[in-house]
Protein backbone atom coordinates (compact mmCIF):
# COMPACT_ATOMS: atom_id res chain seq x y z
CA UNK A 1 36.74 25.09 -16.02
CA UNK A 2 33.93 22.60 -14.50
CA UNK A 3 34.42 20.66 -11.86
CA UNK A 4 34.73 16.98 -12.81
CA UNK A 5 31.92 16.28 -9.94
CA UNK A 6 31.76 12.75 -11.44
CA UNK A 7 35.56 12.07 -10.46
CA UNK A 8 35.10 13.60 -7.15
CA UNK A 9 32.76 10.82 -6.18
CA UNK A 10 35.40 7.58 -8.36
CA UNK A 11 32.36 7.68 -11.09
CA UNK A 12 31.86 7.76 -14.23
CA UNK A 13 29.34 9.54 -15.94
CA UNK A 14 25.99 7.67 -15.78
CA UNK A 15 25.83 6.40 -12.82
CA UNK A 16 22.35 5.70 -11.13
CA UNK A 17 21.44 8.01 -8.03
CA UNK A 18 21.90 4.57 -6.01
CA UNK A 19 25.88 4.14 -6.92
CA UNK A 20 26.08 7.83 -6.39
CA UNK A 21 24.56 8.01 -2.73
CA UNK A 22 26.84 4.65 -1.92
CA UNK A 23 30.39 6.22 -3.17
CA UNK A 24 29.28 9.51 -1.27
CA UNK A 25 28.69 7.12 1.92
CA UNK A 26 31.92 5.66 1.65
CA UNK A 27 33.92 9.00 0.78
CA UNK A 28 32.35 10.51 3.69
CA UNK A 29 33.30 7.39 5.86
CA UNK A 30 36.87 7.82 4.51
CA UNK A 31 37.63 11.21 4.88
CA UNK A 32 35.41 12.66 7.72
CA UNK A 33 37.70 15.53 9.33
CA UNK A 34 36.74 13.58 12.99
CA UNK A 35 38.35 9.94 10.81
CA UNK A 36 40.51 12.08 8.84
CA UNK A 37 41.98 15.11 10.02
CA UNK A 38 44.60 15.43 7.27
CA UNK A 39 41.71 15.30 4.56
CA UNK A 40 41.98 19.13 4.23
CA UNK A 41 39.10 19.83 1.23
CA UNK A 42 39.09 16.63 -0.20
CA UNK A 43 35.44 15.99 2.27
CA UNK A 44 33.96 19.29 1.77
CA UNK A 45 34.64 18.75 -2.14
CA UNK A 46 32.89 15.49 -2.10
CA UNK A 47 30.29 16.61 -0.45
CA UNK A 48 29.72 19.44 -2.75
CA UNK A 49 30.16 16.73 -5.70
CA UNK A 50 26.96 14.35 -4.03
CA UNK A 51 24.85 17.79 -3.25
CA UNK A 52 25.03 18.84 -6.89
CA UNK A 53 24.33 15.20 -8.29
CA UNK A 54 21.92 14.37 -6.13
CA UNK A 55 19.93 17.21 -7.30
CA UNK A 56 18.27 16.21 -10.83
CA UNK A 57 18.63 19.83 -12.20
CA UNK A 58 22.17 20.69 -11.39
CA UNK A 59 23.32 17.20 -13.01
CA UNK A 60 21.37 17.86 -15.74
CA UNK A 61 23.54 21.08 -16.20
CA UNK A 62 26.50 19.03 -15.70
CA UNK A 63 25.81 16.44 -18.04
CA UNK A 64 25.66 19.37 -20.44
CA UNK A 65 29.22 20.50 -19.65
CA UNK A 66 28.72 23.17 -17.41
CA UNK A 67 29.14 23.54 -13.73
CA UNK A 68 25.65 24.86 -11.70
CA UNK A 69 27.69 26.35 -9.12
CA UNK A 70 29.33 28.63 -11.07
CA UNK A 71 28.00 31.99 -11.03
CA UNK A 72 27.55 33.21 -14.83
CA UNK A 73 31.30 33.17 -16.52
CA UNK A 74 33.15 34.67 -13.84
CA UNK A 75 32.09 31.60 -11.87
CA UNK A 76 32.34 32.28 -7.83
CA UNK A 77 35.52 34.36 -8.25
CA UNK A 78 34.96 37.94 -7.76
CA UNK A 79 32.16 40.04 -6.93
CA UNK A 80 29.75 38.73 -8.63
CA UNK A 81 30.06 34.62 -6.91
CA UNK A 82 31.69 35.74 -3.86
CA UNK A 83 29.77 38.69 -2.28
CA UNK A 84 26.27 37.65 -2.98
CA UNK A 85 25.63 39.91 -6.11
CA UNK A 86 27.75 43.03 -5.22
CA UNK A 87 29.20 43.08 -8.96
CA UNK A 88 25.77 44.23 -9.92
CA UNK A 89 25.37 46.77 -7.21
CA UNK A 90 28.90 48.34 -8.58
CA UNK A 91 27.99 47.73 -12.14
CA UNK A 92 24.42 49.65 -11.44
CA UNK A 93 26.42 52.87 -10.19
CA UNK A 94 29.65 52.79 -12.16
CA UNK A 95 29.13 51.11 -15.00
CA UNK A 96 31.80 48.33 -16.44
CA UNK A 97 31.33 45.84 -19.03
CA UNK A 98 33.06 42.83 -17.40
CA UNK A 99 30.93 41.73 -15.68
CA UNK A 100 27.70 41.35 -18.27
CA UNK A 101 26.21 37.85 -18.32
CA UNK A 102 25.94 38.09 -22.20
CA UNK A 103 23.69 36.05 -24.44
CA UNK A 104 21.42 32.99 -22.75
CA UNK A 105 21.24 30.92 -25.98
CA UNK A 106 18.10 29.82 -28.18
CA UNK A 107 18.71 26.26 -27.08
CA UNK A 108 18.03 25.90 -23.50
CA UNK A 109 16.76 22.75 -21.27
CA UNK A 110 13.41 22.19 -20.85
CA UNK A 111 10.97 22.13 -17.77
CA UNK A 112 10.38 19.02 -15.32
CA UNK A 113 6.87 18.11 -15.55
CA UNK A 114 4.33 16.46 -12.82
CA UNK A 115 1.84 14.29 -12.65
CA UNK A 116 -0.60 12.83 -10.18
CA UNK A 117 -2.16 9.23 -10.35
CA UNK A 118 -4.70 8.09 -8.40
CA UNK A 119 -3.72 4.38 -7.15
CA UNK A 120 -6.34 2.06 -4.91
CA UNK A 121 -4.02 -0.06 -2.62
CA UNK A 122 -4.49 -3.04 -4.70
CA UNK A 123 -2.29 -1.53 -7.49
CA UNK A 124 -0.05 -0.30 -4.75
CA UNK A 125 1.01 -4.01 -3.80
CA UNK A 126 1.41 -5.46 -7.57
CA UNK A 127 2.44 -2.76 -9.16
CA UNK A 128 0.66 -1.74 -12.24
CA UNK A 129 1.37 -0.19 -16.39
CA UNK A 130 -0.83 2.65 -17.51
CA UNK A 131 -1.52 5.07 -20.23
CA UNK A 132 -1.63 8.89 -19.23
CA UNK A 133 -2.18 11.49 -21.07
CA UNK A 134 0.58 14.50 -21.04
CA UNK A 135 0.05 18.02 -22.25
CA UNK A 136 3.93 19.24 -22.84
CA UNK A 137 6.14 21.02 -25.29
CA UNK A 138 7.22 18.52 -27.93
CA UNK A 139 9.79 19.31 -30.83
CA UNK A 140 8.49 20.88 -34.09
CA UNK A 141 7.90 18.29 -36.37
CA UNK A 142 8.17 20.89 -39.05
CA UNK A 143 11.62 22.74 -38.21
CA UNK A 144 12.83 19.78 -36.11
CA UNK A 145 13.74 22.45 -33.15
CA UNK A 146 15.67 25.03 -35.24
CA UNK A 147 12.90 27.51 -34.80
CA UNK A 148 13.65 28.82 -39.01
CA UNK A 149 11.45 28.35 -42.27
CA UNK A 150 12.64 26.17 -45.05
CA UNK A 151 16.20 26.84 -45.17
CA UNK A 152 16.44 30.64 -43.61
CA UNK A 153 19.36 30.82 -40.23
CA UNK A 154 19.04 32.92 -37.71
CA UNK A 155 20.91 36.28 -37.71
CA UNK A 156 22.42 38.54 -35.15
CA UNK A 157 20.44 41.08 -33.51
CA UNK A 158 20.82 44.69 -34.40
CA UNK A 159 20.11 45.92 -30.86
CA UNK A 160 22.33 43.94 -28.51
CA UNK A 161 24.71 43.20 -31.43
CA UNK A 162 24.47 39.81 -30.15
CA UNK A 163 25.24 40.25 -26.42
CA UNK A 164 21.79 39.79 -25.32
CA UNK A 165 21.67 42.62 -23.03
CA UNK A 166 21.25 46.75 -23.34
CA UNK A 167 22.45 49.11 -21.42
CA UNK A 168 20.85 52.70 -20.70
CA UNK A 169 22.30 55.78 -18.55
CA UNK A 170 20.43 57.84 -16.35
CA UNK A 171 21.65 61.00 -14.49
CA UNK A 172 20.87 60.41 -10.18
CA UNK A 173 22.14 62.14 -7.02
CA UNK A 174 25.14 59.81 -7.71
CA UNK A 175 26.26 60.87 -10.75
CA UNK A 176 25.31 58.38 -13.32
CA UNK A 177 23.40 55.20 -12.82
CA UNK A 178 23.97 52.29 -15.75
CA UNK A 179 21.45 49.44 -15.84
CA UNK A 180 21.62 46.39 -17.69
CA UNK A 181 18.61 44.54 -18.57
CA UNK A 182 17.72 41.58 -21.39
CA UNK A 183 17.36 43.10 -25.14
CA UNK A 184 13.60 43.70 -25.40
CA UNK A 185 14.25 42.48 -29.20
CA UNK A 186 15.54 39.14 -28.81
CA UNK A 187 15.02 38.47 -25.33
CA UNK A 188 18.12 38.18 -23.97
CA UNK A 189 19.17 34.99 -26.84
CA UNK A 190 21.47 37.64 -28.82
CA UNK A 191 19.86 36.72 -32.40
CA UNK A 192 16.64 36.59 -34.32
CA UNK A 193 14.97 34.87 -36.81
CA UNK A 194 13.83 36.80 -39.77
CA UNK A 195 11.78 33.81 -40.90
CA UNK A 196 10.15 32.18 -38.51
CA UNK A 197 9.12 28.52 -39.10
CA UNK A 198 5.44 29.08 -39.44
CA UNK A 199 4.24 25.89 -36.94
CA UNK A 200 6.04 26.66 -33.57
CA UNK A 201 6.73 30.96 -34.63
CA UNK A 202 10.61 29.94 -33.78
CA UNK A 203 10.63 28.36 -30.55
CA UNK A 204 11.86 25.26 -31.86
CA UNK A 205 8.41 23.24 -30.00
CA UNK A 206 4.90 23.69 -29.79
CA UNK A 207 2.31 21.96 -27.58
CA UNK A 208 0.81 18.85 -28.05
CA UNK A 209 -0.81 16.15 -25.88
CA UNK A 210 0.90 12.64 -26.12
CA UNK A 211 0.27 8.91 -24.65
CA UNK A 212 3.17 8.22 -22.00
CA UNK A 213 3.58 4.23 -20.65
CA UNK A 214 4.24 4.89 -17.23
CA UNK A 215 5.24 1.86 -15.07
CA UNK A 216 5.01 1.83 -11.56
CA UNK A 217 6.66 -0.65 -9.27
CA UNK A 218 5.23 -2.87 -6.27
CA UNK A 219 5.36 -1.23 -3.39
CA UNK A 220 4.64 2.74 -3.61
CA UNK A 221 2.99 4.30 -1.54
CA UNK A 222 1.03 8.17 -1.13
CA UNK A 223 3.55 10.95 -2.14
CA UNK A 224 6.36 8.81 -3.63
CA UNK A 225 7.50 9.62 -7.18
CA UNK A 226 8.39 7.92 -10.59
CA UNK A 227 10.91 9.91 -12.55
CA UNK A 228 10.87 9.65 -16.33
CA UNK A 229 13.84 10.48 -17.66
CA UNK A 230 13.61 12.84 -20.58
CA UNK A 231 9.85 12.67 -20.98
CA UNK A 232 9.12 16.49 -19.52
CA UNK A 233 8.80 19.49 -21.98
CA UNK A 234 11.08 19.89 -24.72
CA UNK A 235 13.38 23.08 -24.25
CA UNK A 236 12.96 26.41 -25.92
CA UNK A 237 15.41 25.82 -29.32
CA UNK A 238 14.28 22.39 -29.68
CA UNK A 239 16.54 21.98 -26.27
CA UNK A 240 16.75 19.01 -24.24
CA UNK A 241 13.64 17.75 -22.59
CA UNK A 242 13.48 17.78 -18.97
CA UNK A 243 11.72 14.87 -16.65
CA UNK A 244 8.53 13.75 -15.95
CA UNK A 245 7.81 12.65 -12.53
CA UNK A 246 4.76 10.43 -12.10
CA UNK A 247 3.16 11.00 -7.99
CA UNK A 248 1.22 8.44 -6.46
CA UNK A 249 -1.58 9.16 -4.55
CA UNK A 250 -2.92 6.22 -2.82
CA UNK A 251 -6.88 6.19 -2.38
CA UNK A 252 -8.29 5.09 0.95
CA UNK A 253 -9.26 0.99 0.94
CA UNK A 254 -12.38 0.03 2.55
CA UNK A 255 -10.86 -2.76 4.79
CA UNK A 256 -7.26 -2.18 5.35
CA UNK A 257 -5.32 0.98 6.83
CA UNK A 258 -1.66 0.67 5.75
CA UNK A 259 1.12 1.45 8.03
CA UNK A 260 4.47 1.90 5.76
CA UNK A 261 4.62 -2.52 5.10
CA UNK A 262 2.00 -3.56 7.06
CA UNK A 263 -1.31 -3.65 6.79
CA UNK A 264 -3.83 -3.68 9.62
CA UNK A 265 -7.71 -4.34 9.68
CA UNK A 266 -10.34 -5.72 11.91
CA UNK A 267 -12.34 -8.56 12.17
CA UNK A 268 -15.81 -8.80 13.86
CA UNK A 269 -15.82 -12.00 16.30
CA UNK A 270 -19.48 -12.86 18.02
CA UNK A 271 -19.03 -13.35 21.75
CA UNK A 272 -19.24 -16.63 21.88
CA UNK A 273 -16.98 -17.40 18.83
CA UNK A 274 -14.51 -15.25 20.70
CA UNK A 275 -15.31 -17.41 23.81
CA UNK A 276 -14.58 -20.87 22.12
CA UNK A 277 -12.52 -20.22 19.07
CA UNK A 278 -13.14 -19.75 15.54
CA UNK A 279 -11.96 -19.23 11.97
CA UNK A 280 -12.35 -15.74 10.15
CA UNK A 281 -11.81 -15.45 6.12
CA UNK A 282 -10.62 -12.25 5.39
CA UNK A 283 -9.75 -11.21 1.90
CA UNK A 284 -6.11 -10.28 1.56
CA UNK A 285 -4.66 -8.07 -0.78
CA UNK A 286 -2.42 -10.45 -2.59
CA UNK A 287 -3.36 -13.53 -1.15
CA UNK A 288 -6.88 -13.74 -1.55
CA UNK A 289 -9.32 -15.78 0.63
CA UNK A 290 -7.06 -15.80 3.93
CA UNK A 291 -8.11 -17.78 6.98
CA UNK A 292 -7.41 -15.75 10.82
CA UNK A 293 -7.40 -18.47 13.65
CA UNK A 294 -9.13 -16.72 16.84
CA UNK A 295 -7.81 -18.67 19.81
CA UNK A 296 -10.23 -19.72 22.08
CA UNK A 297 -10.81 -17.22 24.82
CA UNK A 298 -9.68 -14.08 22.46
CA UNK A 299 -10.34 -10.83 24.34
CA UNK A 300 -11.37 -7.26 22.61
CA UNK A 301 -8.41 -5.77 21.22
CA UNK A 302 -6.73 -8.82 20.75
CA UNK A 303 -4.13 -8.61 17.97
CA UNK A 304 -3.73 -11.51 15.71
CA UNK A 305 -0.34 -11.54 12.97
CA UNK A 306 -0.16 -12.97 9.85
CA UNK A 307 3.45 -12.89 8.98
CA UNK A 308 4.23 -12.01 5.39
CA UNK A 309 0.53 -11.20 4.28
CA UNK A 310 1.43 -7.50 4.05
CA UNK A 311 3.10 -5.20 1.35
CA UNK A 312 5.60 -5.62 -0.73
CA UNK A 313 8.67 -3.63 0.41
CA UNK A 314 9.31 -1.14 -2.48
CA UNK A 315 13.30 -2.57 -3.33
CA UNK A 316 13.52 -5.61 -1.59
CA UNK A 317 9.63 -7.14 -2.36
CA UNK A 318 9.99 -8.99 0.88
CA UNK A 319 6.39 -8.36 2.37
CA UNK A 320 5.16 -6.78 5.57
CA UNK A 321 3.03 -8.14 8.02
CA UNK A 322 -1.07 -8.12 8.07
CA UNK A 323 -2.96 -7.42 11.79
CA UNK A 324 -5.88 -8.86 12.73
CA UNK A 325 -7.82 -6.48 15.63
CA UNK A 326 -10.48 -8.48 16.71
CA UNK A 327 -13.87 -6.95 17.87
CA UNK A 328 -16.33 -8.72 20.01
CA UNK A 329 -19.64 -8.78 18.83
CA UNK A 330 -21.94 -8.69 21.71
CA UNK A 331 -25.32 -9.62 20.89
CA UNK A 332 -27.69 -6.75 21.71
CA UNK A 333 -31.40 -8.78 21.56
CA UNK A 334 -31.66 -12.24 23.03
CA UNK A 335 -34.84 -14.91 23.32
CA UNK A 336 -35.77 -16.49 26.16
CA UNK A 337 -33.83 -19.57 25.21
CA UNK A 338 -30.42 -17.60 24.89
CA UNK A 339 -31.03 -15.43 28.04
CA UNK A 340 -31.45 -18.80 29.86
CA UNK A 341 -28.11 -20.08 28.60
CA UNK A 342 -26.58 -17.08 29.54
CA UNK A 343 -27.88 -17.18 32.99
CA UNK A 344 -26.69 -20.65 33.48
CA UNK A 345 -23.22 -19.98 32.15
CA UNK A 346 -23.11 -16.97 34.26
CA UNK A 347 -23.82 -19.47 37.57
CA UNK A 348 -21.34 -22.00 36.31
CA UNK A 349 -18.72 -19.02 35.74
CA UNK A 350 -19.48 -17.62 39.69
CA UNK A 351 -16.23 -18.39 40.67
CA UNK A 352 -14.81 -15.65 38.81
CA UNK A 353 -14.75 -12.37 40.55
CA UNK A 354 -15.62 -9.11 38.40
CA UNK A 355 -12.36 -6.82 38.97
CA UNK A 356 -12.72 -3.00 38.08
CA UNK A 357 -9.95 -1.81 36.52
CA UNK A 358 -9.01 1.93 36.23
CA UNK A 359 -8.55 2.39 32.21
CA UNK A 360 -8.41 5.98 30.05
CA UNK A 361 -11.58 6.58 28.41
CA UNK A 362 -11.87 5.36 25.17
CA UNK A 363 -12.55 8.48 22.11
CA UNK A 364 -16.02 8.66 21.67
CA UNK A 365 -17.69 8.19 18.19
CA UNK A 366 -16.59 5.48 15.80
CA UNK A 367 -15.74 1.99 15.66
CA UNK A 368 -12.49 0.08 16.01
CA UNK A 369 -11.45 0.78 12.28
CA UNK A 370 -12.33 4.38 12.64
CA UNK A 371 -9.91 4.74 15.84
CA UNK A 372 -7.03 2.57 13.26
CA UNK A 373 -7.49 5.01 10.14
CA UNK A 374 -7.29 8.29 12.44
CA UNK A 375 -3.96 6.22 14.37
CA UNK A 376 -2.22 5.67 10.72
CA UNK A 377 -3.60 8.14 8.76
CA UNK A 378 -3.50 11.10 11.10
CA UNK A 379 -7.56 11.70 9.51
């Protein structure tokens, strides 16, 4: 009998992988063998409940009925669940019919499916609807998954005599060796169709490209994935279809480099706008036209933060932050006129004395930007 892996965990069937990791949280809390020493199984059984749930293809076996850690229908008992596949060595040499997996069924689960989308960070932050095109299994719209033509069932093959599986002798050193392998005639389902639905030949689907919505929320970023439930290919038999999962891929922007929430760029400051103070506009991604205050004496390097003018956090929405490097522009041809200023300013400034500090050499090649996209991207 299956494991009611849902009741391990106090949940009913259903429940979203969020309730499931926060009931396995507090189990674990609960009965911990270092919190709770008289726990006995009780903590190794939940934990075996929230690694077979958490994983979409073993609950999707278990929302079928069955239990994914069983190991064909002896389940782990014996040699074929306990030993690592021993009960096939025996069976090999000596033979034995108990053991024999039997028929898989025409109607089986279908495939997950994946998909990459190209996002520019803009789409990133508000999140964004779009139309992609799928090429999957679908049901027959002719047989409607039963695989048969007009009225015609499927019969019971005359090889396996509907177990699916063969078995042939040979003579060895050992005396003699039995093997077991799938029916070449029905592939290891244990019937065939003598009249075959003439659209899909009796697999129940055929292939067919198909518009899928596909909405993705504010906040993703490069490599995280959208599951749609039930949107993958259709199974062989007309079976259940398995998931689609939508991953982003998040293009490179031209002004910001994002670091998880935040986003950082720089700004270009001349000398003596860094030297007095200014006000630079920079185009933010959700906020448009944004104005940077650069203090009055801001040095190279200088970091200015804009609190909140980052990205959206992916559950919460509350926003990161947005970093200002500045860069001083100096100017590289003066006029007479502006060489003169600078000469004066340098004798009204000769109080200050030039102090040489040791420093690391800076990489060579690139601007500041460059040096920020190789720091966050690792390019």
């Amino acid at each position: 009998m299956a494991r009611d892996y849902y009741g391990l965990l106090r949940l009913s069937k259903g429940a979203s992988d969020s309730e499931i990791k926060a009931a396995y949280r507090k189990l674990a809390r609960k009965l911990h063998p270092d919190v709770n020493p008289d726990a006995g199984d009780e903590f190794t059984e939940v934990k075996l409940a929230y690694e077979v749930l958490s994983d979409p293809e073993k609950r999707r076996i278990v929302d079928m009925g069955a239990d994914p850690m069983e190991a064909g229908p002896g389940g782990g008992n014996g040699f074929g669940g306990g030993f690592g596949g021993l009960g096939d060595v025996f069976e090999a040499f000596f033979g034995g019919g108990g053991g024999t997996r039997g028929p898989i069924g025409r109607v089986r689960p279908g495939s997950d499916s994946l998909l990459r989308m190209r996002m520019d960070l803009t789409e990133c932050a508000t999140g964004v609807t779009k139309q992609v095109t799928v090429d999957t299994a679908v049901l027959c719209d002719v047989c409607q998954g039963k695989g048969t033509h007009g009225d015609s069932t499927p019969a019971t093959c005359d090889t396996c005599h509907g177990q699916g599986e063969v078995q042939t002798v040979q003579r060895s050193l050992l005396g003699q060796v039995m093997t077991t392998r799938p029916c070449p005639v029905c592939a290891g389902v244990g019937e065939v169709i003598p009249d075959p639905c003439h659209r899909c030949g009796g697999d129940g689907r055929v292939r067919a490209r198909r518009e899928v919505s596909v909405k993705i929320p504010a906040g993703v970023g490069e490599g995280m994935r959208v599951r749609l439930a039930a949107q993958g290919e259709v199974g062989p038999g007309g079976g259940p279809a398995g998931d689609l999962y939508v991953e982003v891929h998040e293009q490179p922007h031209d002004v910001f480099v994002r670091d998880g929430d935040d986003l950082h760029c720089t700004v270009s400051v001349p000398m003596v706008d860094a030297a007095l103070g200014t006000t630079v506009s920079v185009d933010a991604i959700l906020d448009g036209p944004t104005d940077i205050t650069i203090a009055p004496g801001t040095q190279p390097g200088t970091v200015t933060t804009l609190r909140g003018h980052g990205m959206p956090h992916l559950r919460s929405g509350v926003r990161g932050d947005l970093h200002a490097h500045v860069e001083v522009v100096v100017p590289s041809r003066l006029d007479h006129q502006d060489t003169d200023l600078l000469r004066k300013l340098k004798e009204n400034r000769s109080r200050d004395v030039a102090e040489v500090k040791s420093t690391h050499a800076a990489p060579s090649g690139g601007g500041l930007f460059s040096r920020l996209r190789e720091t966050f991207t690792g390019r």
